[in-house]
Protein backbone atom coordinates (compact mmCIF):
# COMPACT_ATOMS: atom_id res chain seq x y z
CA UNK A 1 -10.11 -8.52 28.92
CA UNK A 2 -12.45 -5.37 28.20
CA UNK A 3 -15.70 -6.49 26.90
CA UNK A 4 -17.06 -5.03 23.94
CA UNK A 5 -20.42 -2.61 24.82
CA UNK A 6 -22.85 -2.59 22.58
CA UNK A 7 -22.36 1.13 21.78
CA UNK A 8 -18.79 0.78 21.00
CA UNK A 9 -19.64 -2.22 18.65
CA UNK A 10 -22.46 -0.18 17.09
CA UNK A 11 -20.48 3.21 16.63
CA UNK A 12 -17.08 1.34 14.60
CA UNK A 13 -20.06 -0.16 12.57
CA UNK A 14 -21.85 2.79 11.70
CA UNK A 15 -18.06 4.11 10.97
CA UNK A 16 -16.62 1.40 8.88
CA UNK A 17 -19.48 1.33 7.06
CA UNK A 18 -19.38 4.69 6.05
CA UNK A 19 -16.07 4.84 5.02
CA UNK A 20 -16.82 1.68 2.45
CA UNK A 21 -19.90 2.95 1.18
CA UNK A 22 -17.54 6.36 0.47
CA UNK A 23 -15.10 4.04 -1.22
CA UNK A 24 -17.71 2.09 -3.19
CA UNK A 25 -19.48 5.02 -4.18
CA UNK A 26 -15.80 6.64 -5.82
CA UNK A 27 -15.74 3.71 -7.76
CA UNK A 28 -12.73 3.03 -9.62
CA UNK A 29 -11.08 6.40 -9.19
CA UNK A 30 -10.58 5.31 -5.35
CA UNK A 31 -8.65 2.31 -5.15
CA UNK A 32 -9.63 1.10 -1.23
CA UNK A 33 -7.51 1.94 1.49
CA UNK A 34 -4.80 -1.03 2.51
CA UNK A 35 -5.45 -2.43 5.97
CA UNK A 36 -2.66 -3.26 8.34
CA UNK A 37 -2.58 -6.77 9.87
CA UNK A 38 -0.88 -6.94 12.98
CA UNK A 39 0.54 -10.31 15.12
CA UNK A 40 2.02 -9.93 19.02
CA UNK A 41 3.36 -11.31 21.82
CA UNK A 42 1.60 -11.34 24.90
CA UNK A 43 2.52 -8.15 26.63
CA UNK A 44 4.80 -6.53 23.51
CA UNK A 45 1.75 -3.86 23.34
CA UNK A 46 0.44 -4.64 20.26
CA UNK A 47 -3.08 -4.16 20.62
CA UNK A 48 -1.96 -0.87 21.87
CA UNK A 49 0.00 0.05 18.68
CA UNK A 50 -3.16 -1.31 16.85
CA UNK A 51 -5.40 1.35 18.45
CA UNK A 52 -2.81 3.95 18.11
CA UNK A 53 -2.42 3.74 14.32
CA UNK A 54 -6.29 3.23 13.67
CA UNK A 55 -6.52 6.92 15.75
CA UNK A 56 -3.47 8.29 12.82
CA UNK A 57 -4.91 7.17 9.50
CA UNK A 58 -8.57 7.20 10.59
CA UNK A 59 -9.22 3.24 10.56
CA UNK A 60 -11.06 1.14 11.66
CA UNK A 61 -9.84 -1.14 14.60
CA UNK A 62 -10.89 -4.82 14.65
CA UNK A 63 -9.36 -6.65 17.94
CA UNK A 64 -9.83 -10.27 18.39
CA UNK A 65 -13.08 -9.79 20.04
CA UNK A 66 -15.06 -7.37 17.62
CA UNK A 67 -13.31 -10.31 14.82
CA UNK A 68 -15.02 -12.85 16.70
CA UNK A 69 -18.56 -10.66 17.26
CA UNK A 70 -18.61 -10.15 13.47
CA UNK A 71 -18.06 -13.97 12.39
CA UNK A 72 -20.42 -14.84 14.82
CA UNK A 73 -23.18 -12.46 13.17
CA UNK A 74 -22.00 -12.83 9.94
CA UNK A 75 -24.76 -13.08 7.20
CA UNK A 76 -25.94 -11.77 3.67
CA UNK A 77 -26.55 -8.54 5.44
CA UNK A 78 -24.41 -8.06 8.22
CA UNK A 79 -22.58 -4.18 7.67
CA UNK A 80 -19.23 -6.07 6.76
CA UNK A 81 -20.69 -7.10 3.79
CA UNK A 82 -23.08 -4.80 2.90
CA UNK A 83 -22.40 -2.85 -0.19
CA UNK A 84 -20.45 -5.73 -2.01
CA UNK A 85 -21.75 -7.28 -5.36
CA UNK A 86 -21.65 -10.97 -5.85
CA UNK A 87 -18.74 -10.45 -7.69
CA UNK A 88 -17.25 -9.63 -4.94
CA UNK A 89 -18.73 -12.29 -2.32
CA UNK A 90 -17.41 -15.26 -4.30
CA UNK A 91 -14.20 -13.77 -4.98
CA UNK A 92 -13.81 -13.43 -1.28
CA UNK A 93 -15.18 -16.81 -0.81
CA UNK A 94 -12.63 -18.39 -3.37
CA UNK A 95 -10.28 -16.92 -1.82
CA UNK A 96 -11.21 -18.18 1.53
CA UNK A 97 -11.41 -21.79 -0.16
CA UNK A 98 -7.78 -20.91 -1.63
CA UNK A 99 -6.38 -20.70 1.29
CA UNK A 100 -8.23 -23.95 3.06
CA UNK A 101 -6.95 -25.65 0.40
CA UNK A 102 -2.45 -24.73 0.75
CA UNK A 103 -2.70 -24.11 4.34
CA UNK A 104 -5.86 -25.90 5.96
CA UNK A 105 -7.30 -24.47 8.39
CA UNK A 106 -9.34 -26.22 11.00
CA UNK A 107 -13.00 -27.23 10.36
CA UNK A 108 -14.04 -25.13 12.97
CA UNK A 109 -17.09 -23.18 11.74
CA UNK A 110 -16.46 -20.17 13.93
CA UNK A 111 -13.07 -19.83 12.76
CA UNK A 112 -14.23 -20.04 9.20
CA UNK A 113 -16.46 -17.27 9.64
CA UNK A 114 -14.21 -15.32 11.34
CA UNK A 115 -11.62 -16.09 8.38
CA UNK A 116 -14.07 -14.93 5.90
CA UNK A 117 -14.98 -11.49 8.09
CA UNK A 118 -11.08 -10.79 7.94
CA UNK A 119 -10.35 -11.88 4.62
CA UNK A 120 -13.14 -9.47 3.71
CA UNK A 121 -12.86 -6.68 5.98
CA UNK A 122 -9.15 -6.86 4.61
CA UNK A 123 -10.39 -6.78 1.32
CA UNK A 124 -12.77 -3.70 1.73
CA UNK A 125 -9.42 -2.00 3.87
CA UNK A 126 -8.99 1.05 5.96
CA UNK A 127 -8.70 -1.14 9.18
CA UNK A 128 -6.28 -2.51 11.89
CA UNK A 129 -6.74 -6.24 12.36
CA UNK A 130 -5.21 -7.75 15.32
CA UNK A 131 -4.91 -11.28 16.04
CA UNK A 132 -7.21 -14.45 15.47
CA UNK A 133 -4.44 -14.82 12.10
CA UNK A 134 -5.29 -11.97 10.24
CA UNK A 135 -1.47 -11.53 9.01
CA UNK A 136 -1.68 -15.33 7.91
CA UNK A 137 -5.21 -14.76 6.01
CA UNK A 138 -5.02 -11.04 4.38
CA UNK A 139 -2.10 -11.01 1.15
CA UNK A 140 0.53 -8.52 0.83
CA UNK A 141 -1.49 -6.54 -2.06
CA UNK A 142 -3.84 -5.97 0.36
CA UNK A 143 -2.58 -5.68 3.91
CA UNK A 144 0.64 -5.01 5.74
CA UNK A 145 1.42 -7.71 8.17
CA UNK A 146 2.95 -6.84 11.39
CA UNK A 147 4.69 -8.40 13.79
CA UNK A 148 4.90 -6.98 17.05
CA UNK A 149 7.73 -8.53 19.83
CA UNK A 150 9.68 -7.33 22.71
CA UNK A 151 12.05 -9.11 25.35
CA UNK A 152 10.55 -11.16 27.93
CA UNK A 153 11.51 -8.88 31.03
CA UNK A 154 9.80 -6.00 29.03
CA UNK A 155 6.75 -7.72 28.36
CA UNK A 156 6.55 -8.63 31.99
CA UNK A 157 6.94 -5.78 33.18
CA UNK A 158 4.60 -4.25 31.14
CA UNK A 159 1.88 -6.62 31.45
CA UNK A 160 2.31 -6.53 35.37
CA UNK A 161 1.77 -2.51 35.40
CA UNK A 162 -1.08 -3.07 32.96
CA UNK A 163 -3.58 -5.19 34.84
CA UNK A 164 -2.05 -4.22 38.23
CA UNK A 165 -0.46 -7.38 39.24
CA UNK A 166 2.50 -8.78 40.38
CA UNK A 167 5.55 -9.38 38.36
CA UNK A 168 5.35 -13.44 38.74
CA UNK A 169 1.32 -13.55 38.19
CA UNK A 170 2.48 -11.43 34.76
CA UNK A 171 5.36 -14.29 33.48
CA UNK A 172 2.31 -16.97 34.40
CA UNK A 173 -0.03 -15.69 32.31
CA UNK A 174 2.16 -14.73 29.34
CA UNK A 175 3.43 -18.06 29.61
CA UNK A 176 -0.07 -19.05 29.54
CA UNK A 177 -1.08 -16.81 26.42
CA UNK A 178 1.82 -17.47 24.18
CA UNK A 179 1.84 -21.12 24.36
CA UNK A 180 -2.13 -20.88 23.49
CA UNK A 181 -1.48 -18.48 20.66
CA UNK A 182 1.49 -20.84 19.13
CA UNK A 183 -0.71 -23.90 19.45
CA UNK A 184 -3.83 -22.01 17.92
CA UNK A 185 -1.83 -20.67 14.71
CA UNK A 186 0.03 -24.15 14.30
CA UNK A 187 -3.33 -25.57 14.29
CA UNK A 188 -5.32 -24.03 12.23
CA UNK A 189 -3.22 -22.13 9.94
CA UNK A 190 0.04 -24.71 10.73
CA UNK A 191 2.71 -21.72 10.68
CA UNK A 192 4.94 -20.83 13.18
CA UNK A 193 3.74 -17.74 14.66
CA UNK A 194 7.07 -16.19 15.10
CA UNK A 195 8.23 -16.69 11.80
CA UNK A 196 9.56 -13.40 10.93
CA UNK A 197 9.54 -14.50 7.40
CA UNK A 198 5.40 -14.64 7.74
CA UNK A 199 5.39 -10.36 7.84
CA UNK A 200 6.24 -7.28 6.04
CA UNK A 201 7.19 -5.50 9.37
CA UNK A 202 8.85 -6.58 12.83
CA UNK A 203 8.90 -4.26 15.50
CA UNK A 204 10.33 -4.69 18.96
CA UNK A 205 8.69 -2.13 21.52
CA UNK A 206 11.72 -3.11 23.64
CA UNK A 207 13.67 -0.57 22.02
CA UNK A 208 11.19 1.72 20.32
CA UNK A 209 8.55 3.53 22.08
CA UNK A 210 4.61 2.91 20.91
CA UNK A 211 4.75 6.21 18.74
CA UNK A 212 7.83 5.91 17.12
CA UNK A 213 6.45 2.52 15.95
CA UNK A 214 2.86 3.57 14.54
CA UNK A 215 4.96 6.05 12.82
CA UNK A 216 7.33 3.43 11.06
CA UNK A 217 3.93 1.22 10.38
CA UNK A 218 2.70 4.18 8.60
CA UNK A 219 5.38 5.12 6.46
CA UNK A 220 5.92 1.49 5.84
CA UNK A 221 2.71 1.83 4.47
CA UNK A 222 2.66 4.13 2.03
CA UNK A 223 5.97 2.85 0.45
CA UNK A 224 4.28 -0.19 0.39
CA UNK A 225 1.23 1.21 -1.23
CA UNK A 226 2.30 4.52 -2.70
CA UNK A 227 -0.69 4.68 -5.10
CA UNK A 228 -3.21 5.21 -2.27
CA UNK A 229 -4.31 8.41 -0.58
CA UNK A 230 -3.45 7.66 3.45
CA UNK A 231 -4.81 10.59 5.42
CA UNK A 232 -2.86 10.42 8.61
CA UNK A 233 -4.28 12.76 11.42
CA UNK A 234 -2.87 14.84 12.75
């Protein structure tokens, strides 16, 4: 897995946070951007799709280990929360206790704060979450929650030509991956991961190609959310 270099980390900062302060400086008249929450199989390509449709509408991407980075820095001042009244915090924080409460989550203090960075990146919008239960923490008036699948042969062959290893070392370690995903969602947020009933949005990259489906994300998006501005690029 890529690690995270400190420039990258700092740059979607300095980005994010520029976009919210934008948002938070239109006030009302701007109602923030929804964020798209998105859930995979191993090898289904969905962190790809997630980088592909922050590139279209100009998000921000937040992958399981920039999630992670932020709940494990995350204080009164960290950028994700910078900007936000108190109003604001405690709603966020209710919310967070909300959902503790009808679906409990682990007492895991990472994981909290890593709940609370995506409920509230969520909240603040114009970003790609992917993984670490975003689609099982952000709410449809907020977010549209993806889930991303695709035959096992496809997968493995994907995966394989990915990292550059063999077919068998591929079905191994998506073996490996998917039954660690499963048993960390039915865990800590006790869902079935595969639930199709859990999302707004399945896609199966078996069948359609990584563009077609950031372009079926993004129109699900603004049917879903018709009364906000989404700037695609170009």
């Amino acid at each position: 897995m890529a690690r995270i270099g400190s420039g990258s980390y700092g740059a979607l900062a300095d980005r994010q946070g520029m976009r919210w302060d934008l948002v938070r400086r239109a006030g009302a008249a701007e109602r923030p951007a929804p964020s798209v929450a998105i859930s995979r199989l191993p090898g289904a390509g969905g962190g790809s799709l997630g980088r592909l449709l922050a590139e279209k509408l100009d998000y921000g991407f937040f992958g399981r280990e920039v999630v992670e980075k932020v709940g494990e820095e995350l204080g009164v001042d960290h950028w994700v929360v910078r900007g936000l009244d108190e109003s604001a915090r405690g709603g966020i924080e209710r919310f967070i206790l909300d959902v503790v409460s009808t679906r409990p989550l682990s007492a895991d203090l990472l994981l909290r704060k890593v709940s609370f960075a995506i409920a509230t990146i969520g909240r603040r919008g114009g970003a790609v979450l992917v993984g670490r239960g975003a689609p099982f923490i952000l709410t449809p008036e907020t977010a549209l929650r993806v889930l991303v699948v695709a035959p096992l042969e496809v997968r493995i062959e994907s995966y394989a030509a990915t990292r550059g290893i063999s077919e068998k070392d591929a079905e191994r370690d998506i073996a490996f991956h998917e039954k660690q995903r499963d048993a960390f969602v039915q865990q800590h947020f006790h869902v079935q991961q595969n639930d199709p009933l859990l999302y707004d949005l399945v896609i199966n990259t078996g069948t359609i190609d990584l563009e077609d489906a950031a372009d079926l994300v993004i129109e699900a998006l603004q049917r879903r959310f018709p009364a906000t501005a989404l700037r695609p690029s170009a």
